[in-house]
N, C-alpha and C. Protein backbone atom coordinates (compact mmCIF):
# COMPACT_ATOMS: atom_id res chain seq x y z
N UNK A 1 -46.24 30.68 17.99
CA UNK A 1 -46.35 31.89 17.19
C UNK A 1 -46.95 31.57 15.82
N UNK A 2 -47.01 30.38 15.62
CA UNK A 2 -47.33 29.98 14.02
C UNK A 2 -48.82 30.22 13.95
N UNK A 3 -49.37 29.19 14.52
CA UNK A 3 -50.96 29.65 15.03
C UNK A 3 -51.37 30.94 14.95
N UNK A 4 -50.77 31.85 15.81
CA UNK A 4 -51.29 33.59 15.90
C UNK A 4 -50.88 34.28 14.43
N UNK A 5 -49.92 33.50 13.64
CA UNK A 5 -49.61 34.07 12.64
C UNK A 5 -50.61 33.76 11.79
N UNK A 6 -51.29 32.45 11.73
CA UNK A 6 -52.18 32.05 10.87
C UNK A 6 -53.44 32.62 10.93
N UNK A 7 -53.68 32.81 12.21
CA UNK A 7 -55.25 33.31 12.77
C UNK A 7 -55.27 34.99 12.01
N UNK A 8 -54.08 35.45 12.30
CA UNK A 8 -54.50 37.20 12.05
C UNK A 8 -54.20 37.42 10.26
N UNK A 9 -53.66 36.22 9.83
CA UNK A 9 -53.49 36.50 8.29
C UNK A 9 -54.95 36.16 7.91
N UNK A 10 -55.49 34.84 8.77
CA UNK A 10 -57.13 34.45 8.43
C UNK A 10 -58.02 35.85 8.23
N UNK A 11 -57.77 36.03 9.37
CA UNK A 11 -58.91 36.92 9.39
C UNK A 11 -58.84 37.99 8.93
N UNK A 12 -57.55 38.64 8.37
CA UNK A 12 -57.17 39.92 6.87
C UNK A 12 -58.04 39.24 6.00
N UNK A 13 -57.55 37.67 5.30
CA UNK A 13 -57.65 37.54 4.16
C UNK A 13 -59.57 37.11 4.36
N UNK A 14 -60.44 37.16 5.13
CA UNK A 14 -61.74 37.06 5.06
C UNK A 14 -62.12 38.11 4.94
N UNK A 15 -61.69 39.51 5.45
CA UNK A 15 -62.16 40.30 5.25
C UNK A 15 -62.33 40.90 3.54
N UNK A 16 -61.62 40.50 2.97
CA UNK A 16 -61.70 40.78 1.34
C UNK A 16 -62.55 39.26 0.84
N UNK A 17 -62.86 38.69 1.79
CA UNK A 17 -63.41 37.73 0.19
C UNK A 17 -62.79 36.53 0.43
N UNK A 18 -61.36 36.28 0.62
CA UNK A 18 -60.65 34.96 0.56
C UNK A 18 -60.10 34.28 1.70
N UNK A 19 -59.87 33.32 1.35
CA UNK A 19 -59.02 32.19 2.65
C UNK A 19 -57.76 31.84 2.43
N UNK A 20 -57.25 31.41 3.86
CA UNK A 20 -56.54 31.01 3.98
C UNK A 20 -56.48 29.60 4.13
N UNK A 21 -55.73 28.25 3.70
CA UNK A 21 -55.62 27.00 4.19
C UNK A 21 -55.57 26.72 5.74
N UNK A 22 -56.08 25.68 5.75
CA UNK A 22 -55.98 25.15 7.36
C UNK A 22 -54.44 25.02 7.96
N UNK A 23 -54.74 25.71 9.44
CA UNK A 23 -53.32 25.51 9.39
C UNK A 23 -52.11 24.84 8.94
N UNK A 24 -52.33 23.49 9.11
CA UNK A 24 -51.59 22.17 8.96
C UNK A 24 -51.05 22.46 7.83
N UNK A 25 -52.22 22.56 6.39
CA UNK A 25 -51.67 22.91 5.22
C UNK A 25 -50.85 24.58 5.04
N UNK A 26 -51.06 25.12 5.37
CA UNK A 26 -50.99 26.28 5.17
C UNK A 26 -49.31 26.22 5.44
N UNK A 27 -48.99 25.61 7.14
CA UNK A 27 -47.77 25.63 7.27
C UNK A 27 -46.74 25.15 6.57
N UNK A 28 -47.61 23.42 6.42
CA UNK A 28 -46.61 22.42 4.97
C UNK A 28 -45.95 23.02 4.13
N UNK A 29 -47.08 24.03 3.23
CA UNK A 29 -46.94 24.94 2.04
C UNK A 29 -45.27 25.90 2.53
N UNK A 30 -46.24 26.84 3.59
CA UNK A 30 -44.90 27.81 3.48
C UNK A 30 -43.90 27.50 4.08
N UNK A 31 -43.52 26.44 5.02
CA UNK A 31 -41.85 25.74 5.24
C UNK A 31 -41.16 24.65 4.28
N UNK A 32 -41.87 24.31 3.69
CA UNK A 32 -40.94 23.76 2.82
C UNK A 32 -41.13 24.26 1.65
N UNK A 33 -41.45 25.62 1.44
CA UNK A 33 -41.16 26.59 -0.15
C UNK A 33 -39.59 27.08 -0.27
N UNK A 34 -39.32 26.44 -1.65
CA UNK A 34 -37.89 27.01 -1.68
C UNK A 34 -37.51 28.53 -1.59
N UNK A 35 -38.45 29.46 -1.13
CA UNK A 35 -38.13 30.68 -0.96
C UNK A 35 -38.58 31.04 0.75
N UNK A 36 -38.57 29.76 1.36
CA UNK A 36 -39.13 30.44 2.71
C UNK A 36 -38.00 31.02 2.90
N UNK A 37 -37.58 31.40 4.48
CA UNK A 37 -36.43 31.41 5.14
C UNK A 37 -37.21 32.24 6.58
N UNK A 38 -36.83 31.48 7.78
CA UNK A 38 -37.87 31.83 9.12
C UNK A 38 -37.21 33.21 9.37
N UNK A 39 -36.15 33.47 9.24
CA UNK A 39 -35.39 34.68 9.34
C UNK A 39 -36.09 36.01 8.82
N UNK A 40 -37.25 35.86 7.88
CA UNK A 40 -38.19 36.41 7.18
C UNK A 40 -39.39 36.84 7.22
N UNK A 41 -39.82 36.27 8.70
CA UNK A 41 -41.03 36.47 9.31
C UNK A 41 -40.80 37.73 10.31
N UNK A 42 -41.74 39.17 10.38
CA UNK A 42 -41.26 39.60 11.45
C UNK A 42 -42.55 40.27 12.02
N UNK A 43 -42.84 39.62 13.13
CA UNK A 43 -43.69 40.02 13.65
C UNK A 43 -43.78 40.84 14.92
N UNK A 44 -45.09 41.65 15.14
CA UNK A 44 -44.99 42.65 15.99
C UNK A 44 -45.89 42.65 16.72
N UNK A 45 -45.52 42.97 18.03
CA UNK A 45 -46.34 42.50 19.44
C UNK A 45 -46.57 43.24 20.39
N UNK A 46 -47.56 43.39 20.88
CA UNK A 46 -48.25 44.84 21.48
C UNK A 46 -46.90 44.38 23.07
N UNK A 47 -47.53 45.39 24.15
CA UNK A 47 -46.64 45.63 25.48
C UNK A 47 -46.92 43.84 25.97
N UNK A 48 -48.07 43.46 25.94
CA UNK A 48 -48.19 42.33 26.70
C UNK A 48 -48.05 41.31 25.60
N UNK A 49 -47.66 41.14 24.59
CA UNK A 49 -46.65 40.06 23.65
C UNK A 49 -47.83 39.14 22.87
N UNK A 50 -48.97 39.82 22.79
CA UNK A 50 -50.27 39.80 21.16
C UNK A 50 -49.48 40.18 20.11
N UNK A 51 -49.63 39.11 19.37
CA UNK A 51 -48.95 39.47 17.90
C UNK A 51 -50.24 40.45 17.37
N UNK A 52 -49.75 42.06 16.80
CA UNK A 52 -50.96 42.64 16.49
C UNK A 52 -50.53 43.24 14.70
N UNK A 53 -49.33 42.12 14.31
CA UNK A 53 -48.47 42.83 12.94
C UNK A 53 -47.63 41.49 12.33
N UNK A 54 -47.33 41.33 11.19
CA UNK A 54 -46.53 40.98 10.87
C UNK A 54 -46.17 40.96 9.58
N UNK A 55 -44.76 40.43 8.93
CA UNK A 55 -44.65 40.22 7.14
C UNK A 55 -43.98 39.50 7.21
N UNK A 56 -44.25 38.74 6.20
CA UNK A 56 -43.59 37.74 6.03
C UNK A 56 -42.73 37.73 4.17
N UNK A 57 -41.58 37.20 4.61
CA UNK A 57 -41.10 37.61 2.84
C UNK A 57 -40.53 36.47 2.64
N UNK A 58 -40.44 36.15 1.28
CA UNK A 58 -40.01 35.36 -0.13
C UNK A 58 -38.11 35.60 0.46
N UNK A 59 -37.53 34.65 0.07
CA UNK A 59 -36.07 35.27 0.40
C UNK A 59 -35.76 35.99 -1.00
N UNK A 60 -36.22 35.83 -2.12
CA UNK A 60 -36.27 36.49 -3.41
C UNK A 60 -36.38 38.27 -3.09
N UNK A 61 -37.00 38.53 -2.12
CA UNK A 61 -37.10 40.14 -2.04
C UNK A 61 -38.83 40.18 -2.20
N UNK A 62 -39.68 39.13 -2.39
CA UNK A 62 -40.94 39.74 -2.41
C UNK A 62 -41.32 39.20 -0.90
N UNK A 63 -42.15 40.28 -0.94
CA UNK A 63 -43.25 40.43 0.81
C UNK A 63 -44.36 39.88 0.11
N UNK A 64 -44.21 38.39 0.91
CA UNK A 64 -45.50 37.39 0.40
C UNK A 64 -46.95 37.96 1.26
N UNK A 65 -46.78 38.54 2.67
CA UNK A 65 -47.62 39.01 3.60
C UNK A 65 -47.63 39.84 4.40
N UNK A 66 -48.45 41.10 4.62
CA UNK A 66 -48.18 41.98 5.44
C UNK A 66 -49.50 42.32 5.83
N UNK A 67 -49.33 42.20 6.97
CA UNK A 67 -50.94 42.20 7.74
C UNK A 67 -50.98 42.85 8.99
N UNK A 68 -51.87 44.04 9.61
CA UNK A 68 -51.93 44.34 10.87
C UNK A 68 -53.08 44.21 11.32
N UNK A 69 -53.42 44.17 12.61
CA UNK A 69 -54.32 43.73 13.37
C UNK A 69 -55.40 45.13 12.49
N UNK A 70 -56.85 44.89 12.81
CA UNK A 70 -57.78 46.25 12.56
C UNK A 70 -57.77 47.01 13.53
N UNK A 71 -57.15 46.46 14.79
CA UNK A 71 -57.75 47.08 16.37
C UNK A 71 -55.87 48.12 16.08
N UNK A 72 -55.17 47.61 15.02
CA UNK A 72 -54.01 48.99 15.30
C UNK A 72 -53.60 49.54 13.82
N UNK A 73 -54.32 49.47 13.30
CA UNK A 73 -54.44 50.09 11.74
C UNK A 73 -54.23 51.58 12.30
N UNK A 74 -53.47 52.88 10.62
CA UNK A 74 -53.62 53.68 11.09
C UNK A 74 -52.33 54.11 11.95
N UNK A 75 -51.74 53.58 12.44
CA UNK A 75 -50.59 53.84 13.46
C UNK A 75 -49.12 54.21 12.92
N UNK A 76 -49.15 53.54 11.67
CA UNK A 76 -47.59 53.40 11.00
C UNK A 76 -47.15 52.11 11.08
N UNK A 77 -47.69 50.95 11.91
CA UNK A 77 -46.91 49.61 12.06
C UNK A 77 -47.16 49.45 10.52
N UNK A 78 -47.86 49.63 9.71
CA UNK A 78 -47.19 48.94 8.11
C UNK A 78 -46.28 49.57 7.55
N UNK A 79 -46.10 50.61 8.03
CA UNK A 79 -45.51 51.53 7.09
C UNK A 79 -43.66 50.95 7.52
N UNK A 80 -43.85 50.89 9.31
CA UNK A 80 -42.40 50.64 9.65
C UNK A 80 -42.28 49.12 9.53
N UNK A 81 -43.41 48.16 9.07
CA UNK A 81 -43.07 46.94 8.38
C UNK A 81 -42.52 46.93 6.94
N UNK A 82 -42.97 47.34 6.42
CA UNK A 82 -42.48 47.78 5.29
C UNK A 82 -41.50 48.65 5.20
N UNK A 83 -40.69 49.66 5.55
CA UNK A 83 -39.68 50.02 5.97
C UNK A 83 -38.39 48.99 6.63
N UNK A 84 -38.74 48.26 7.31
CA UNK A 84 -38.20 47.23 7.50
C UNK A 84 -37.72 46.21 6.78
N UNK A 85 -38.44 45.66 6.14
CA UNK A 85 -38.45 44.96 4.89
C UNK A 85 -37.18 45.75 3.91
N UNK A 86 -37.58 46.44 3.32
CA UNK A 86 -36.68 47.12 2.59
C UNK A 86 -35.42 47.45 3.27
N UNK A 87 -35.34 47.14 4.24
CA UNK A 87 -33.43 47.72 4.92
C UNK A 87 -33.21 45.79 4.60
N UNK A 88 -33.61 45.49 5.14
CA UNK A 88 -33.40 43.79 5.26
C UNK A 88 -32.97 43.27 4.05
N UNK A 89 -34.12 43.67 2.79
CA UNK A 89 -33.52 43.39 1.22
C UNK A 89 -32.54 44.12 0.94
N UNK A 90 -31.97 45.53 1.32
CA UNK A 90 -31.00 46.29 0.86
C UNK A 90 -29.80 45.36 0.99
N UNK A 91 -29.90 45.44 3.00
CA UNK A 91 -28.89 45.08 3.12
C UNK A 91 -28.53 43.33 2.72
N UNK A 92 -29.18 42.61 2.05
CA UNK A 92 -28.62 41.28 1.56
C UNK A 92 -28.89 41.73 -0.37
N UNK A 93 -28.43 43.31 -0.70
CA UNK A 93 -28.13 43.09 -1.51
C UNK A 93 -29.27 43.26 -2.39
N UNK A 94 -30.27 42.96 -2.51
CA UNK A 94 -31.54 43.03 -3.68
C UNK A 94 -31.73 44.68 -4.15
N UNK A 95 -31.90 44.80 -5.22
CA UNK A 95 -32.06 45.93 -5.85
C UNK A 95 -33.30 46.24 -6.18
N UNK A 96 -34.39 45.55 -5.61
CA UNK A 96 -35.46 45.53 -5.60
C UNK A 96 -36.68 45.10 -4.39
N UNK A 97 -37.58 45.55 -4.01
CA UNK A 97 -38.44 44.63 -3.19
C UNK A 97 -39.86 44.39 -4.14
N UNK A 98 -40.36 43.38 -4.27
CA UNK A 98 -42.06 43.25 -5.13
C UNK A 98 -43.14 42.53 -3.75
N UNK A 99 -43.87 42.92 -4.32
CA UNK A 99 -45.39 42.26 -3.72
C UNK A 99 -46.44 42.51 -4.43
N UNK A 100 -47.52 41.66 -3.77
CA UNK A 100 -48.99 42.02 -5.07
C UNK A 100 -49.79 42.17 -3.77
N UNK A 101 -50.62 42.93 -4.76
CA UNK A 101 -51.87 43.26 -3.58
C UNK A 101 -53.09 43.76 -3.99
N UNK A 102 -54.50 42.78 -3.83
CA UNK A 102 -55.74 42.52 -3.88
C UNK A 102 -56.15 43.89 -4.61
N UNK A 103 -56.62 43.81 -5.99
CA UNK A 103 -57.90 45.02 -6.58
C UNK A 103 -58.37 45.78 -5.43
N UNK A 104 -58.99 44.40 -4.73
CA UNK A 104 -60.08 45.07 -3.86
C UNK A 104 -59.91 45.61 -2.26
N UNK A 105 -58.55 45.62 -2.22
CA UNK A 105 -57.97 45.80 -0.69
C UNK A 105 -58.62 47.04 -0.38
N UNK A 106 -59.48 47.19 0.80
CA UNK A 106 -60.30 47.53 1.17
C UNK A 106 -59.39 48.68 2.34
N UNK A 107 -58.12 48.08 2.53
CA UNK A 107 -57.35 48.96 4.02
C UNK A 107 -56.35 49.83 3.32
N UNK A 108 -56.08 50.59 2.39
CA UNK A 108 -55.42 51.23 1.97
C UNK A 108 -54.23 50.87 1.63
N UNK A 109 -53.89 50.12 1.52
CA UNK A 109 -52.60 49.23 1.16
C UNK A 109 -51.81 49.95 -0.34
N UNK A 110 -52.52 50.01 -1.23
CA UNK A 110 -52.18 50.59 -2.48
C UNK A 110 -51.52 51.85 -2.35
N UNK A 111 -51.93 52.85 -1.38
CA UNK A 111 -51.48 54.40 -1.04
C UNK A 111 -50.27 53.96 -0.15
N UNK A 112 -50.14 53.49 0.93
CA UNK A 112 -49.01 53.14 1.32
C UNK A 112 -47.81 52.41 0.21
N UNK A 113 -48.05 51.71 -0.48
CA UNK A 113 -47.47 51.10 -1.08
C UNK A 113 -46.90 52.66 -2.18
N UNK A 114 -47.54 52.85 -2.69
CA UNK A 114 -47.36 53.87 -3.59
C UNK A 114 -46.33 55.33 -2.80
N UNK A 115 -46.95 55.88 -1.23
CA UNK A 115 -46.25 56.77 -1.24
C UNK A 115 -44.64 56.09 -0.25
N UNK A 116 -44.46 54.93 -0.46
CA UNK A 116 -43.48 54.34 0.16
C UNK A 116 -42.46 54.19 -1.11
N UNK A 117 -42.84 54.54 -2.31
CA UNK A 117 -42.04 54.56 -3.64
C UNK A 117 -42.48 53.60 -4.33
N UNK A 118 -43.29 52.63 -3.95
CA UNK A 118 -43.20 51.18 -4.82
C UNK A 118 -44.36 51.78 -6.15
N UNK A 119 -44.36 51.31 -7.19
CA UNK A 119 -44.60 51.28 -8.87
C UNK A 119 -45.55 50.02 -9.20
N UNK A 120 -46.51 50.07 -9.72
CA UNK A 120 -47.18 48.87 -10.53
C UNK A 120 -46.22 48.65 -11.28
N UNK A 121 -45.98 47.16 -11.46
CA UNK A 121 -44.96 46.65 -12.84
C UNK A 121 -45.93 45.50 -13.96
């Protein structure tokens, strides 16, 4: 699953402009960050078990990644990722959820974000 996680964050983050590290590194980085926690990854998988979604969060309460496939944009899977997210931080307590997200995000991310309640800080 790590692989498919890496490949579909790749290919979000090319579509704006940027990269992602090679796997190897990429993984190093985010398992041994003192804010991983695997419990934090949640990914989402069409009928025949294609990862076509996922987020990944900070145990701090921030959503380091939230990415859906282009082939299912449009549907609500961010919206009920993000929905998700936020029951998960409630319920361990955080009085907050944060994330950042690209000037130039090209997939509407900012309007979701916005009519989901979240605030520029």
């Amino acid at each position: 699953m790590i692989a498919e996680l890496h490949a579909l964050l790749s290919a979000s983050y090319q579509a704006v402009g940027n990269t992602v590290p090679p796997l190897r590194d990429w993984w190093q980085a985010l398992s041994t960050d003192e804010e991983y926690d695997a419990g934090l990854i949640f990914p989402v998988t069409d009928i025949q078990g294609q990862l076509i979604a996922f987020a990944h969060c900070w145990s701090s309460a921030f959503i380091k990644d939230i990415v859906v496939h282009p082939d299912w944009r449009r549907q609500g899977i961010g919206e009920a990722l993000l929905q998700h997210c936020f029951q998960v931080f409630q319920l361990r307590g955080a009085e907050s959820v944060c994330l950042k997200v690209e000037s130039n995000n090209p997939f509407g991310a900012e309007r979701l974000y916005r009519r989901l309640g979240m605030v520029d800080i």
